[in-house]
PDB file of N, CA and C in Angstrom:
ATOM      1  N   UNK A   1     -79.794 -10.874 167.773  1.00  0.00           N
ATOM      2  CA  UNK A   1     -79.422 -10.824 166.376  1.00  0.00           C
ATOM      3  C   UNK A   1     -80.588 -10.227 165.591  1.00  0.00           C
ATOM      4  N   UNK A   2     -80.418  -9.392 164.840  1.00  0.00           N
ATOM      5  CA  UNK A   2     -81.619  -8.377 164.447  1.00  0.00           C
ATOM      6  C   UNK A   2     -81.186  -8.646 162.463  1.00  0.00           C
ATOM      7  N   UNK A   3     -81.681  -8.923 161.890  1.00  0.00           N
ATOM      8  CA  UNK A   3     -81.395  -9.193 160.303  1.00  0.00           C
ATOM      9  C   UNK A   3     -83.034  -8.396 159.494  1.00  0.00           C
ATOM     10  N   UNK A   4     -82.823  -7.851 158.581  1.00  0.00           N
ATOM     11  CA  UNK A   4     -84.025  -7.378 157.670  1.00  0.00           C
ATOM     12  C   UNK A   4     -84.094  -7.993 156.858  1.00  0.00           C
ATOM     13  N   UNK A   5     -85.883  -8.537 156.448  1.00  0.00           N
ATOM     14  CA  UNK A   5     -85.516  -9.717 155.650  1.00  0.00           C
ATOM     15  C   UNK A   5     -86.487  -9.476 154.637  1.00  0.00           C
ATOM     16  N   UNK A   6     -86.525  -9.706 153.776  1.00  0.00           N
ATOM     17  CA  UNK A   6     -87.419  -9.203 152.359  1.00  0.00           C
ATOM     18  C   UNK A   6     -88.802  -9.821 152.531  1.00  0.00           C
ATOM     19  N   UNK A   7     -89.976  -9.381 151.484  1.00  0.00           N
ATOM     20  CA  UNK A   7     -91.022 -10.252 151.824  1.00  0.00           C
ATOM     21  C   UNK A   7     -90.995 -11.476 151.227  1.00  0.00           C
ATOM     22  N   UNK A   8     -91.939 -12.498 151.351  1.00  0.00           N
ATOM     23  CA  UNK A   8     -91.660 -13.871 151.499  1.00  0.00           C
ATOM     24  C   UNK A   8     -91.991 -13.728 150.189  1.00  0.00           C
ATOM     25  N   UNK A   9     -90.692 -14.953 149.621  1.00  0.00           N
ATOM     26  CA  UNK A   9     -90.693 -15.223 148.375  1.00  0.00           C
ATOM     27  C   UNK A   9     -91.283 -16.085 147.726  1.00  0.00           C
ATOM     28  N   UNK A  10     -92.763 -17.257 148.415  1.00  0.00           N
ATOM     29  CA  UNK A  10     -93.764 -17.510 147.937  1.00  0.00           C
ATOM     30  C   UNK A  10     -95.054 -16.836 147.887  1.00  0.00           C
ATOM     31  N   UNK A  11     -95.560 -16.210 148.915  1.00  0.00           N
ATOM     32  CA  UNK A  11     -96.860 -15.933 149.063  1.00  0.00           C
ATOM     33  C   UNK A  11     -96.790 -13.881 149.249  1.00  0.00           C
ATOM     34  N   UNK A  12     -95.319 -13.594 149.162  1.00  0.00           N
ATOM     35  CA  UNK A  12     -95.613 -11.668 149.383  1.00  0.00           C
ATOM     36  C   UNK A  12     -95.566 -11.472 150.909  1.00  0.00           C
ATOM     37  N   UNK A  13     -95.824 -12.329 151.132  1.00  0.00           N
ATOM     38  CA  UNK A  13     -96.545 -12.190 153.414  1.00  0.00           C
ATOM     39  C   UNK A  13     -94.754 -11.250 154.064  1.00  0.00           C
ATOM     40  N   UNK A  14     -95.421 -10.058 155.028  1.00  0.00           N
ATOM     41  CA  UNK A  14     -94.312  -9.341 155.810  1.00  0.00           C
ATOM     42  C   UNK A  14     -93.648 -11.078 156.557  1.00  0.00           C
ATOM     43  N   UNK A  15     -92.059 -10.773 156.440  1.00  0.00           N
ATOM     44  CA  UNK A  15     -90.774 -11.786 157.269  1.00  0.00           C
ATOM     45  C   UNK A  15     -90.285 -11.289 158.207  1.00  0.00           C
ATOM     46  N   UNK A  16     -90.271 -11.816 159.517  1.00  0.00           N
ATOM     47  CA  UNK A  16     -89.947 -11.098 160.588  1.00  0.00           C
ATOM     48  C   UNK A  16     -88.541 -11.899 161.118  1.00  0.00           C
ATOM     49  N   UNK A  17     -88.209 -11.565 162.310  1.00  0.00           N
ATOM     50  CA  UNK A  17     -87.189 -12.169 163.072  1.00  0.00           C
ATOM     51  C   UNK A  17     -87.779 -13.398 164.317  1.00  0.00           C
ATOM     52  N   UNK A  18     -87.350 -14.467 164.082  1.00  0.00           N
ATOM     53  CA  UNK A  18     -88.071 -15.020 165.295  1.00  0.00           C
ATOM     54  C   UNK A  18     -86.969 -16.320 165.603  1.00  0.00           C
ATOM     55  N   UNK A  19     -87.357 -17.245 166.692  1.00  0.00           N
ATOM     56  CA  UNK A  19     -86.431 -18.044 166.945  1.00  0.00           C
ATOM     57  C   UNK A  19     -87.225 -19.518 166.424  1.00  0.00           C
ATOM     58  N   UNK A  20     -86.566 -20.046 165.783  1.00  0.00           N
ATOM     59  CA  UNK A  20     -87.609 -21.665 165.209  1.00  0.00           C
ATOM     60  C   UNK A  20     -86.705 -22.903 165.388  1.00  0.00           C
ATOM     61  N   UNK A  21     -87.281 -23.827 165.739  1.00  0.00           N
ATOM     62  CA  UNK A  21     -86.711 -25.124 165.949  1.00  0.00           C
ATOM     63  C   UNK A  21     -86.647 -25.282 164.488  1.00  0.00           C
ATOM     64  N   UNK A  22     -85.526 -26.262 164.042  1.00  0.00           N
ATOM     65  CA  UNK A  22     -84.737 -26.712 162.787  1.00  0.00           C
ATOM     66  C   UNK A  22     -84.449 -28.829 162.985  1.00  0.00           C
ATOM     67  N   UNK A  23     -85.237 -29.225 162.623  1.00  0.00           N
ATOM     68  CA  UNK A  23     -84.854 -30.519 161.750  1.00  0.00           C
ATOM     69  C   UNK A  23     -83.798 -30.349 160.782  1.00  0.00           C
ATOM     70  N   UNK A  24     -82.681 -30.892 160.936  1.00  0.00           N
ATOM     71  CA  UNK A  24     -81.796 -31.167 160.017  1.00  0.00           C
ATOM     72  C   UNK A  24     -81.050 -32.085 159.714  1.00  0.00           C
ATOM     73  N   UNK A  25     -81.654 -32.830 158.394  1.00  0.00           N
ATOM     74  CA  UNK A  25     -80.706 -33.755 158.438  1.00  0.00           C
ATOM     75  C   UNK A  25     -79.636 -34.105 157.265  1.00  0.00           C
ATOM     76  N   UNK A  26     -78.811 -34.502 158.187  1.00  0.00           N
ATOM     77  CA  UNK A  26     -77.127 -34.740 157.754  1.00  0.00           C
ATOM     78  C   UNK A  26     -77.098 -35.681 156.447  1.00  0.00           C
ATOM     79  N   UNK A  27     -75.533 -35.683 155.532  1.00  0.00           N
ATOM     80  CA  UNK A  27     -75.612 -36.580 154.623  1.00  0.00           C
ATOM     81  C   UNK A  27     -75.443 -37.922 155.462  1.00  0.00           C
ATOM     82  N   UNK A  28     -76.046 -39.257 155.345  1.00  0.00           N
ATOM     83  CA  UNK A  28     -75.693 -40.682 156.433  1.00  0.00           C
ATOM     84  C   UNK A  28     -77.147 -40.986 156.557  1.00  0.00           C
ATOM     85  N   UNK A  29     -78.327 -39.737 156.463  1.00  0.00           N
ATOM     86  CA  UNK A  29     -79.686 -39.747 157.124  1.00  0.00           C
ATOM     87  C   UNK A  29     -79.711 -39.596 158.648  1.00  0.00           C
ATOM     88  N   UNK A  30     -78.732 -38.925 159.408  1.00  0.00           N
ATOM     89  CA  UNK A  30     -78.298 -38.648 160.593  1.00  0.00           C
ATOM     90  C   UNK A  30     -79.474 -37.569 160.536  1.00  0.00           C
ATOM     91  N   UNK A  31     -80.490 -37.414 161.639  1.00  0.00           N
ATOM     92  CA  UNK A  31     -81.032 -36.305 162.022  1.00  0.00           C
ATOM     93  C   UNK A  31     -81.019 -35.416 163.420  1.00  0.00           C
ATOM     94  N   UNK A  32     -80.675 -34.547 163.514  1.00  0.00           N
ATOM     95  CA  UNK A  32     -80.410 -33.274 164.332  1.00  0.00           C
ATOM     96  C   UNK A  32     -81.237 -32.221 164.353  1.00  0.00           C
ATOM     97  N   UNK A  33     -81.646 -31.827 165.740  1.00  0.00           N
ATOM     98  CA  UNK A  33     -82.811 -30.905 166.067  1.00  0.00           C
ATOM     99  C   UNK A  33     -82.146 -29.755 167.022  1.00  0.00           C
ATOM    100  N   UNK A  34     -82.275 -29.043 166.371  1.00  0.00           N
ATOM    101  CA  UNK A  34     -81.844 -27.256 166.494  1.00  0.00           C
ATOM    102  C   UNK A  34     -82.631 -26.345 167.470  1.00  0.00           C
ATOM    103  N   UNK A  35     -82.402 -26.015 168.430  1.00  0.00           N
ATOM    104  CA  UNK A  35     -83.296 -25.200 168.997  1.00  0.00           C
ATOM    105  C   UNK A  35     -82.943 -23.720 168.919  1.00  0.00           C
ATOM    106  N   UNK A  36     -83.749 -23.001 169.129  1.00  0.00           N
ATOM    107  CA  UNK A  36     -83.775 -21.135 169.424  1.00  0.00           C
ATOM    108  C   UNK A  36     -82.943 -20.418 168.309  1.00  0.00           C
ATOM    109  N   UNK A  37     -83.290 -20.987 167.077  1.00  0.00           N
ATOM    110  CA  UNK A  37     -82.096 -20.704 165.561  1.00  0.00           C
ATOM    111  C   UNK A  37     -82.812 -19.554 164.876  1.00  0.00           C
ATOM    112  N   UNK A  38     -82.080 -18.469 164.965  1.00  0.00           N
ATOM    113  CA  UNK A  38     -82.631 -17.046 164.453  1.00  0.00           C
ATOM    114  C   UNK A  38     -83.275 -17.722 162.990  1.00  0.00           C
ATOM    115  N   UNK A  39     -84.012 -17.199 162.565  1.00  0.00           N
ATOM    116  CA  UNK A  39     -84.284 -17.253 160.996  1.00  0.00           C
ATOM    117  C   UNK A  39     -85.880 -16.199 161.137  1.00  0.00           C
ATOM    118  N   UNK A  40     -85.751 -15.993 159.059  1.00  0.00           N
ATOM    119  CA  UNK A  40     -87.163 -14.885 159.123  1.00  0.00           C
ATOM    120  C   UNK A  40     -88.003 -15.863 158.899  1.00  0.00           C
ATOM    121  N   UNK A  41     -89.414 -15.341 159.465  1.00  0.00           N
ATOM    122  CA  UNK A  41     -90.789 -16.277 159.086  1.00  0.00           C
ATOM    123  C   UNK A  41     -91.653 -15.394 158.770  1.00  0.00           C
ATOM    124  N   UNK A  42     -92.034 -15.949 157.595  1.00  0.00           N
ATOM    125  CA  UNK A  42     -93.461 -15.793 156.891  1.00  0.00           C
ATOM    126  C   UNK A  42     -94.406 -15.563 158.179  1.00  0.00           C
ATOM    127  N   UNK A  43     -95.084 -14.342 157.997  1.00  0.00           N
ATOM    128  CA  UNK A  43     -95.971 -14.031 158.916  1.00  0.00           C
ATOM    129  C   UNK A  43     -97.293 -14.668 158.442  1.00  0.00           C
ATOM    130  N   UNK A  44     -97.547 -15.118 157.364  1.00  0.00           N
ATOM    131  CA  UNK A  44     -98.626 -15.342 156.127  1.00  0.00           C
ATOM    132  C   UNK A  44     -98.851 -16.737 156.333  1.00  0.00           C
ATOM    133  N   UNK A  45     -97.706 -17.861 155.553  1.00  0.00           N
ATOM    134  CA  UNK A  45     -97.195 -18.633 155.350  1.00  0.00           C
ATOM    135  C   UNK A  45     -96.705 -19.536 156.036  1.00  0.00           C
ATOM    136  N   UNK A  46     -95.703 -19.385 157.113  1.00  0.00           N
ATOM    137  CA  UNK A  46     -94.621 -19.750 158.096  1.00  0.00           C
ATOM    138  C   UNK A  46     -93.390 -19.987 157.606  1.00  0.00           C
ATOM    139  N   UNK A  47     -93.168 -19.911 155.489  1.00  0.00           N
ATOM    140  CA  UNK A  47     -92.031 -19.986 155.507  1.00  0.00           C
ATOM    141  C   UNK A  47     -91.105 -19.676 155.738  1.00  0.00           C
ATOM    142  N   UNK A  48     -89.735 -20.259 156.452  1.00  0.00           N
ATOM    143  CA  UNK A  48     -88.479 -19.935 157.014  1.00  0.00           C
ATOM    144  C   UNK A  48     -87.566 -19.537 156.095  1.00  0.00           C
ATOM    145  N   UNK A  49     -86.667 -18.447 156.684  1.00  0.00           N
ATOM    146  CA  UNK A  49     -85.141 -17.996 155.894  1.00  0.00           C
ATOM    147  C   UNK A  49     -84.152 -17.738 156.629  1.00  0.00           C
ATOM    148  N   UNK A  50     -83.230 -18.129 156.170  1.00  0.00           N
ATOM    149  CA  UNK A  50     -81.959 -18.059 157.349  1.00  0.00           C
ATOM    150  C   UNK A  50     -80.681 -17.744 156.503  1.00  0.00           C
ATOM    151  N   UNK A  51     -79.976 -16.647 157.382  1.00  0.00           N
ATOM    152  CA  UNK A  51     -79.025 -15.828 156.498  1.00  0.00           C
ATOM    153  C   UNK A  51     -77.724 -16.826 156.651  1.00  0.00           C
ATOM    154  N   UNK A  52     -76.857 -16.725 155.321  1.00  0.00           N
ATOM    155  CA  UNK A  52     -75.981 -17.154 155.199  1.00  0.00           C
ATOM    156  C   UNK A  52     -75.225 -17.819 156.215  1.00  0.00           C
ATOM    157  N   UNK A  53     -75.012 -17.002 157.209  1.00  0.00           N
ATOM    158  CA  UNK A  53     -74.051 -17.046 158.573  1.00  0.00           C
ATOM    159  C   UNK A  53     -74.500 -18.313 159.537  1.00  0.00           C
ATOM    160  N   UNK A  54     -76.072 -18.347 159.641  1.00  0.00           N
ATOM    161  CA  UNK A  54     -76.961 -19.046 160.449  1.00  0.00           C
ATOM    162  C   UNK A  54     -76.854 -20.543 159.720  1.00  0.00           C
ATOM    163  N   UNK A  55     -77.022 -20.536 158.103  1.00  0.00           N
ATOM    164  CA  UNK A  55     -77.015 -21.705 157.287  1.00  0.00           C
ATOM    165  C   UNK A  55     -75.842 -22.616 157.538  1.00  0.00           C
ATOM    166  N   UNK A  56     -74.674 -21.818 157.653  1.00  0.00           N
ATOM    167  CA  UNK A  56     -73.392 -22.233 157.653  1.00  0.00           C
ATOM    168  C   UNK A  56     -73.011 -22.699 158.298  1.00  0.00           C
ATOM    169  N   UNK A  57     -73.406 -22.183 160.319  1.00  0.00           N
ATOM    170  CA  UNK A  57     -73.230 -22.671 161.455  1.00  0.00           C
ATOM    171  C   UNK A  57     -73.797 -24.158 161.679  1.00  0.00           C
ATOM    172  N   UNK A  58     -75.455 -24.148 160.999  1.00  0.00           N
ATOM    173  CA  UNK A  58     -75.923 -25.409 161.310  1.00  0.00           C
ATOM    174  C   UNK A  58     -75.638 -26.497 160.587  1.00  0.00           C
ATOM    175  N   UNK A  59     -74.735 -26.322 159.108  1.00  0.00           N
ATOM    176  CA  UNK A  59     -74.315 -27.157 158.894  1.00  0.00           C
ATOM    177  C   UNK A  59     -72.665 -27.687 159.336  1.00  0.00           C
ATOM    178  N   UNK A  60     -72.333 -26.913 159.957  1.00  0.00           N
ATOM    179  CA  UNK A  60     -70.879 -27.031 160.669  1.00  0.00           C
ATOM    180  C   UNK A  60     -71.484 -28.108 162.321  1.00  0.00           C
ATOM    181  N   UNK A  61     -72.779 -27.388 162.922  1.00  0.00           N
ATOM    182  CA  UNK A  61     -72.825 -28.187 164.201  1.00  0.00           C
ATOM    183  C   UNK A  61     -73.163 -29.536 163.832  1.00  0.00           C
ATOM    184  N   UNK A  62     -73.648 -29.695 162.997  1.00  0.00           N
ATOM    185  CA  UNK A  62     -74.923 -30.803 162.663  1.00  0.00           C
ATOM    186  C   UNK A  62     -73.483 -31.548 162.322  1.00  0.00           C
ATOM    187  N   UNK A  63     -72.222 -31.382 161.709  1.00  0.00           N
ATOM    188  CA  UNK A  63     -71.139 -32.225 161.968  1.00  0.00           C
ATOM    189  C   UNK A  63     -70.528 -32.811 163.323  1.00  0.00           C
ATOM    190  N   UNK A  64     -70.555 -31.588 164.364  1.00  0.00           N
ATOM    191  CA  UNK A  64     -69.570 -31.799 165.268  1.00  0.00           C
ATOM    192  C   UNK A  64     -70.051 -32.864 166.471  1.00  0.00           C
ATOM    193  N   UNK A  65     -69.959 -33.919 166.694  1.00  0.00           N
ATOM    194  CA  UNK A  65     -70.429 -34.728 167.300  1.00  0.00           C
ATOM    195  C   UNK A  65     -70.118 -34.257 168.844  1.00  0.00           C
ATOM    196  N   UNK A  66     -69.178 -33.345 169.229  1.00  0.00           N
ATOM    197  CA  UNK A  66     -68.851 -33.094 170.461  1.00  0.00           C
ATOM    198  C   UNK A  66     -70.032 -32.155 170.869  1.00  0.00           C
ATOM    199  N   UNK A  67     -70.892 -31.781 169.999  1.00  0.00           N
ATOM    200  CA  UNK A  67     -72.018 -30.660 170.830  1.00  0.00           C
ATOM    201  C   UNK A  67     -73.297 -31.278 170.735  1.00  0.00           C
ATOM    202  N   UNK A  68     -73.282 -32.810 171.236  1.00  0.00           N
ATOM    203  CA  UNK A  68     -74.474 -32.952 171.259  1.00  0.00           C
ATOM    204  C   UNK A  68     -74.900 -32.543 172.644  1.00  0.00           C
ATOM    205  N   UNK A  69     -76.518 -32.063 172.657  1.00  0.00           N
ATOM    206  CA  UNK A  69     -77.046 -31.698 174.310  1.00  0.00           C
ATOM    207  C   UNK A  69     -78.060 -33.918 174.430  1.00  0.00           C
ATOM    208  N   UNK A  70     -79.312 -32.832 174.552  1.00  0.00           N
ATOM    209  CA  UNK A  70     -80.433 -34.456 174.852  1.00  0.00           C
ATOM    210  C   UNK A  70     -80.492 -35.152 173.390  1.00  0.00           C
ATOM    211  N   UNK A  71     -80.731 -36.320 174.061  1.00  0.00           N
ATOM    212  CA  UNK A  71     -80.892 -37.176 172.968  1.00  0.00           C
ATOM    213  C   UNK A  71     -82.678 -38.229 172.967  1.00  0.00           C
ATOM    214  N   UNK A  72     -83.235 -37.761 171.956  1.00  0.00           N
ATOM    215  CA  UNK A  72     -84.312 -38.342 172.402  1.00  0.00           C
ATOM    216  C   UNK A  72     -84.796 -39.226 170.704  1.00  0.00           C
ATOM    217  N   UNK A  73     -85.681 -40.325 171.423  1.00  0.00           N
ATOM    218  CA  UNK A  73     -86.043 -41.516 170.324  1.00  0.00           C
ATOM    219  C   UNK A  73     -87.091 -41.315 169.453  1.00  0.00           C
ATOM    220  N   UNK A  74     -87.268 -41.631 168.334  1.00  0.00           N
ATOM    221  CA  UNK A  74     -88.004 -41.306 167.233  1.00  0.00           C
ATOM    222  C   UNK A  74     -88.621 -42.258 166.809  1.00  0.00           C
ATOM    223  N   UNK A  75     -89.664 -42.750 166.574  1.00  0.00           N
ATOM    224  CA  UNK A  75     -90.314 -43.574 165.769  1.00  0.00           C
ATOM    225  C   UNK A  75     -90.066 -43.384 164.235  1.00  0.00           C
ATOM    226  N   UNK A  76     -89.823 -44.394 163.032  1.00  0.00           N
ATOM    227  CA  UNK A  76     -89.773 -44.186 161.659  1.00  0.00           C
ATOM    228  C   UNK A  76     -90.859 -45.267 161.488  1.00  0.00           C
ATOM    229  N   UNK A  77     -91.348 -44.550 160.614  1.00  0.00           N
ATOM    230  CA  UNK A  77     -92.802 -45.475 159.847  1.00  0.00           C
ATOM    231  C   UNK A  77     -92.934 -44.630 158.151  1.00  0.00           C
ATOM    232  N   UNK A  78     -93.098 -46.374 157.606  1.00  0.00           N
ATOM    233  CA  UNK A  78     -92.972 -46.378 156.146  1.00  0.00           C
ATOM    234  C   UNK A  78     -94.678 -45.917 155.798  1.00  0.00           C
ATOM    235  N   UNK A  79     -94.603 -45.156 154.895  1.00  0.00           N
ATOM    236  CA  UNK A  79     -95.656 -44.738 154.473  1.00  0.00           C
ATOM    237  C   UNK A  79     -96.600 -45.417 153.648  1.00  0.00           C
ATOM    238  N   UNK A  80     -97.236 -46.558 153.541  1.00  0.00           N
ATOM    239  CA  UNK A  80     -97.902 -47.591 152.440  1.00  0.00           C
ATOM    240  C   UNK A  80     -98.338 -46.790 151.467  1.00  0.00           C
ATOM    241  N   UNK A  81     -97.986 -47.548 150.439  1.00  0.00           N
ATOM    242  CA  UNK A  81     -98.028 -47.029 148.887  1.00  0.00           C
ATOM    243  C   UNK A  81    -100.107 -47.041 149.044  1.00  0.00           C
ATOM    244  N   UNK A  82    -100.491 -47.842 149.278  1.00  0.00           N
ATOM    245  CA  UNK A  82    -102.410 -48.268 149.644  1.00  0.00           C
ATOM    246  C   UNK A  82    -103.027 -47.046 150.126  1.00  0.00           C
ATOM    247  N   UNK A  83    -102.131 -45.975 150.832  1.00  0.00           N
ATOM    248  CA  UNK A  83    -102.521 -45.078 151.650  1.00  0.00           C
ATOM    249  C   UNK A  83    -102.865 -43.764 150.646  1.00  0.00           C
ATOM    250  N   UNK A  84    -101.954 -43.821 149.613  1.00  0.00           N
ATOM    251  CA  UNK A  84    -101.652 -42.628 148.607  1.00  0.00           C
ATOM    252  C   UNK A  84    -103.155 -42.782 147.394  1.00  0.00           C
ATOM    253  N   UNK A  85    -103.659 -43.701 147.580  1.00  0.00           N
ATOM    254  CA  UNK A  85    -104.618 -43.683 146.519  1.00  0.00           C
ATOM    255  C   UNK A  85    -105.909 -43.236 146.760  1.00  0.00           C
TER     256      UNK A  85
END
């Protein structure tokens, strides 16, 4: 999949084509991890862009419960308010 992608719309930096893992998470706080997902990256920066088509898909899979692959466990840890000061 080959897409031309403008320069990055924080920092100016050339956007290329590359494949990036995607955190995404669902409305529920359901989270889903994306592998080999076309999008442009900030060569500068690392910020990501992903064309319409790509946006659309991952929010269509990130529904379909029939395509899950591995499933692996996560630690959640609350961030102490003590820590921020």
């Amino acid at each position: 999949m080959k897409h031309e992608y403008a320069n990055c719309s924080f920092c100016g930096g050339k956007v290329v084509e590359n494949k990036v893992k995607v955190d995404y998470r669902t409305t529920g706080d359901e989270l889903v991890v994306f592998e080999d997902v076309p999008a442009g990256v900030c060569e500068q920066c690392g910020e990501k862009y992903y064309t319409a088509k790509v946006a659309r898909a991952l929010e269509l899979m990130a529904k379909d419960k029939s395509l899950a692959g591995k499933v692996v466990s996560v630690p959640v840890k609350s961030f102490p308010e003590s820590m921020a000061i």
